[in-house]
Protein backbone atom coordinates (compact mmCIF):
# COMPACT_ATOMS: atom_id res chain seq x y z
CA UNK A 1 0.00 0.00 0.00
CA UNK A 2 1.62 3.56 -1.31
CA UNK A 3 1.12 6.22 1.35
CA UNK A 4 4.74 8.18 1.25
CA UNK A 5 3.60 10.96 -0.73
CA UNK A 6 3.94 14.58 0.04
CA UNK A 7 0.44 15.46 -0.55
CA UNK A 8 1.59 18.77 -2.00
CA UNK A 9 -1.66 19.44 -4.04
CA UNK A 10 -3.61 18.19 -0.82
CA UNK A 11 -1.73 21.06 1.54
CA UNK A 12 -1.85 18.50 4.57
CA UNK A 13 -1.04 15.05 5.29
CA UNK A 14 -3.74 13.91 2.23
CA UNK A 15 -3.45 10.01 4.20
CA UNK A 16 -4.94 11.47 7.18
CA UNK A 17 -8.12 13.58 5.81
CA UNK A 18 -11.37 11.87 6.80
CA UNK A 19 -13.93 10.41 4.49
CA UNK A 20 -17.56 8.79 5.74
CA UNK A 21 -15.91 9.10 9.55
CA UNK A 22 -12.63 7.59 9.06
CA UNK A 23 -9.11 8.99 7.36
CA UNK A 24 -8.55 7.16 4.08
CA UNK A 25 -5.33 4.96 5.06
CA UNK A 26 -7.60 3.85 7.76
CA UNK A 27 -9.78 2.64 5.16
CA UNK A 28 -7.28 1.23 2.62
CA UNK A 29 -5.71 -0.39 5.94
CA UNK A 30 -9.17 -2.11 6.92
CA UNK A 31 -9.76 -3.41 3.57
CA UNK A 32 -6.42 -4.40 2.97
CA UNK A 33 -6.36 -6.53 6.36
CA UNK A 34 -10.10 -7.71 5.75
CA UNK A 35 -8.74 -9.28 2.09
CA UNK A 36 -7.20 -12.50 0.99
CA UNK A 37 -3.66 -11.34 1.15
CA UNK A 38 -1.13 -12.73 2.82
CA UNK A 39 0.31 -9.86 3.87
CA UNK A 40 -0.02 -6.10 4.28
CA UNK A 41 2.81 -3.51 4.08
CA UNK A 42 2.25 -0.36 4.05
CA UNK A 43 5.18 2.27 2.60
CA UNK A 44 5.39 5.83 4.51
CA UNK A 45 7.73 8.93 3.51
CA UNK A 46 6.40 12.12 4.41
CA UNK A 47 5.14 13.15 7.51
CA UNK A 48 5.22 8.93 8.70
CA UNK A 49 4.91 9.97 12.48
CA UNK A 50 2.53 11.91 12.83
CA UNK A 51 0.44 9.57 10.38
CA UNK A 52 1.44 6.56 12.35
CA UNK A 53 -0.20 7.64 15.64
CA UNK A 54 -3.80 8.02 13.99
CA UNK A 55 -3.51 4.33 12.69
CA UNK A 56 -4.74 0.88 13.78
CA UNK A 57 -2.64 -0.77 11.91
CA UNK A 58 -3.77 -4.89 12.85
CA UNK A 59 -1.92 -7.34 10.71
CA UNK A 60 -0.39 -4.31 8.47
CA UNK A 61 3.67 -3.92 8.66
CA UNK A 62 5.26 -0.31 8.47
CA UNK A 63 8.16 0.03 5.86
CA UNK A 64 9.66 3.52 5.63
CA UNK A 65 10.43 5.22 2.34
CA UNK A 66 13.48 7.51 3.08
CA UNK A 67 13.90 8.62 -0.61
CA UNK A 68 9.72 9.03 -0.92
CA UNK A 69 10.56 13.02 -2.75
CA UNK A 70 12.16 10.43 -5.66
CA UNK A 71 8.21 9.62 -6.78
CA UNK A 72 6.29 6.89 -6.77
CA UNK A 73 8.38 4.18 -8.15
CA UNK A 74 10.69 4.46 -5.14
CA UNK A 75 7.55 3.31 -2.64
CA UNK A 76 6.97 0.62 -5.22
CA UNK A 77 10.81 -0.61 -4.57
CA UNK A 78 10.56 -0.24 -1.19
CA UNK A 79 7.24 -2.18 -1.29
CA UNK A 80 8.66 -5.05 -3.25
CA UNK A 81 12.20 -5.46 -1.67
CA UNK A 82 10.16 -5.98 1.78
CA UNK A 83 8.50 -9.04 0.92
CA UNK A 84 9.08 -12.33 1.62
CA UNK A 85 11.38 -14.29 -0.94
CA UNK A 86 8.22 -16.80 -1.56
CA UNK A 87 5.58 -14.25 -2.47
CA UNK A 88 3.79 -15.00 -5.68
CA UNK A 89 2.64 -11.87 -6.51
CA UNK A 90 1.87 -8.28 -5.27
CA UNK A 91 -1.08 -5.94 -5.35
CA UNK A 92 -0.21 -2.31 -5.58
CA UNK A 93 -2.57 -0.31 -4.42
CA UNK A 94 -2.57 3.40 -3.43
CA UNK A 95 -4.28 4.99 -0.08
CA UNK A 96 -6.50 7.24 -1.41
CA UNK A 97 -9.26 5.56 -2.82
CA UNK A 98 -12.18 5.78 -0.28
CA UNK A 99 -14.45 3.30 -2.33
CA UNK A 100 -11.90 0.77 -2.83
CA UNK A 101 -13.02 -2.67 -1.03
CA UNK A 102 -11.28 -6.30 0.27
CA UNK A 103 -14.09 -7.93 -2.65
CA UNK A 104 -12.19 -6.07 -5.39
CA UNK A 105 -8.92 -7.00 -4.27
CA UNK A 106 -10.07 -10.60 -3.84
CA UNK A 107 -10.92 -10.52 -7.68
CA UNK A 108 -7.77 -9.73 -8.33
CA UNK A 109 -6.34 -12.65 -6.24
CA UNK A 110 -8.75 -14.75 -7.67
CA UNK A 111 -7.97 -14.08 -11.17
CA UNK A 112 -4.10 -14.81 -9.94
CA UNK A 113 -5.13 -18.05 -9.01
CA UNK A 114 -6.66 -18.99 -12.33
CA UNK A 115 -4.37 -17.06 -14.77
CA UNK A 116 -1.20 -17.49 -12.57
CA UNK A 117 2.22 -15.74 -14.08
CA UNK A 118 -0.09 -13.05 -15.54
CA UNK A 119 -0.69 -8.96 -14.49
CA UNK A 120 -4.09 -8.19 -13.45
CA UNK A 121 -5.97 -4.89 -12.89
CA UNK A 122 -8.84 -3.42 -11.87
CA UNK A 123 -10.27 -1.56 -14.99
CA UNK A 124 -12.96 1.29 -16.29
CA UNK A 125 -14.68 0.21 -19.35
CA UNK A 126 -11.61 -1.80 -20.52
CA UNK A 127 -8.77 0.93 -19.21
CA UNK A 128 -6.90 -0.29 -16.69
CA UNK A 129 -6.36 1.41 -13.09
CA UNK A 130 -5.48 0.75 -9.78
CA UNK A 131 -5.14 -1.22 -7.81
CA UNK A 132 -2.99 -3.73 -10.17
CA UNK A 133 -1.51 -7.40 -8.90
CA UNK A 134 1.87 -7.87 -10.59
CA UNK A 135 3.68 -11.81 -10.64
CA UNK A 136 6.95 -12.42 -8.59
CA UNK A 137 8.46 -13.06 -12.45
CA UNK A 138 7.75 -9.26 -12.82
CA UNK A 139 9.53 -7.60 -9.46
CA UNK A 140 12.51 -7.03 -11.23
CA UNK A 141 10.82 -4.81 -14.12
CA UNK A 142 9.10 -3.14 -10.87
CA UNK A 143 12.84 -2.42 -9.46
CA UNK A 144 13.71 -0.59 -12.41
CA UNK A 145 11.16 1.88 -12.32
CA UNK A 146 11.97 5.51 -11.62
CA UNK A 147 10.43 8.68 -10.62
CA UNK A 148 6.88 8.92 -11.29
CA UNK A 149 6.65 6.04 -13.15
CA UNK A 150 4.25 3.19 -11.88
CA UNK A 151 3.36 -0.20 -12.46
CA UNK A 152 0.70 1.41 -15.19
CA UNK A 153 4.01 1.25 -17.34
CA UNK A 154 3.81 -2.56 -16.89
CA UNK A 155 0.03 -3.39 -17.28
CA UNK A 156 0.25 -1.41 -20.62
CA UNK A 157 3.22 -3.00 -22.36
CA UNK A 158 1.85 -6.22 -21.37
CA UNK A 159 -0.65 -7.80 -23.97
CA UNK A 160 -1.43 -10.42 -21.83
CA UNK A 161 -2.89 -8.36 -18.85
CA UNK A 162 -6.30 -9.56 -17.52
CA UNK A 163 -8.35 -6.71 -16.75
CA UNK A 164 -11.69 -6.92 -14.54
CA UNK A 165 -13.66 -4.33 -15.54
CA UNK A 166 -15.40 -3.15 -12.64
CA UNK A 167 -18.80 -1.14 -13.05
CA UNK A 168 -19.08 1.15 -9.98
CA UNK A 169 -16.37 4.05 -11.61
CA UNK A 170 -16.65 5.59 -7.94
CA UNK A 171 -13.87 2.53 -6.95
CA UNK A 172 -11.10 4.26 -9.09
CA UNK A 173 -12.03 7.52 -7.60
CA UNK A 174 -8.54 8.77 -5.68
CA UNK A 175 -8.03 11.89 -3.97
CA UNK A 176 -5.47 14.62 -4.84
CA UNK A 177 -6.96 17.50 -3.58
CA UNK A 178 -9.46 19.16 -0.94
CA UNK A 179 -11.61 19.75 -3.15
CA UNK A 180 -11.76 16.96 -4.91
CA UNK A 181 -12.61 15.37 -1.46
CA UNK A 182 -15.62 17.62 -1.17
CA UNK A 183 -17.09 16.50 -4.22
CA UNK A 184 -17.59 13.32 -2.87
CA UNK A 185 -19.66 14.71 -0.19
CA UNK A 186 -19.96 13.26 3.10
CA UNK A 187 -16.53 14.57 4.16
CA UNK A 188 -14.83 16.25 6.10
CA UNK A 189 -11.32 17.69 5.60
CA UNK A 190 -9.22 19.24 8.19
């Protein structure tokens, strides 16, 4: 789980603002720990303490991103060199996406289990988005990302991707902004 942004366009810890009564790592946490997978880890840069003593973090394990302000791929490194040497595959998911659920990532699990050795993503009308499940084969293609660059490099150079389109768009919904939180109603940003 990638929560070591900066949350620049947010102006405040983004991982902390509150949706339907609870922050949205707290939700990406819950659903995380409520899924099939094996294991949780979730990568922090930016402002990790005072994040860390809002969050109930059950069966989740803390990983620190010290070079977090070198984008996105470096949580997704720091993600990926943490797990255990006998992990089939990893879902990369972001903590921002309030309407995310443990079903959907269970589908992707699920479609591990009967396509094994293959990428699969979550996807709107065919395009796919987070969160994405990427084969042990593939962690060394994830190691050489850089910057900004995220698995969405992967899923789209790969012709064999399964995709589960998934007809609620609200699920890809992610937050970058205050206002963008607002317009989801029900919130409550601090």
């Amino acid at each position: 789980m990638l929560a070591a942004g900066s949350s620049i366009r947010f102006g405040s810890p983004k991982q902390l603002a509150e949706f339907d009564g609870k922050s949205l790592i707290q939700t990406a946490i819950d659903e995380a720990n409520s899924s099939m997978v094996d294991y949780v880890f979730l990568v922090l840069g930016k402002s990790s303490s005072e994040i860390l003593v809002h969050l109930s973090l059950g069966r989740a394990q803390v990983v620190f991103n010290k070079n977090y302000q070198q984008g996105i791929a470096s949580s997704i490194k720091c993600g990926v060199s943490n797990l255990p040497d006998d992990s089939e595959a990893a879902i990369i998911m972001v903590a921002d996406q309030p309407f995310l659920r443990s079903t959907h990532l269970n589908m992707l699990i699920q479609a591990f289990k009967d396509s094994p050795r293959k990428i699969i993503a979550l996807a709107d009308k065919g395009e796919p988005r987070n969160p994405v499940l990427i084969p042990s084969e593939m962690f060394t293609e994830l190691e050489n990302l850089h910057g900004d660059e995220g698995a969405r490099i992967l899923v789209k150079k790969n012709s064999g991707t399964v995709l589960i389109d998934i007809p609620d768009f609200r699920v890809f919904f992610d937050v970058d902004t205050k206002a963008s939180l607002l317009d989801i109603g029900k919130s409550n940003v601090t």
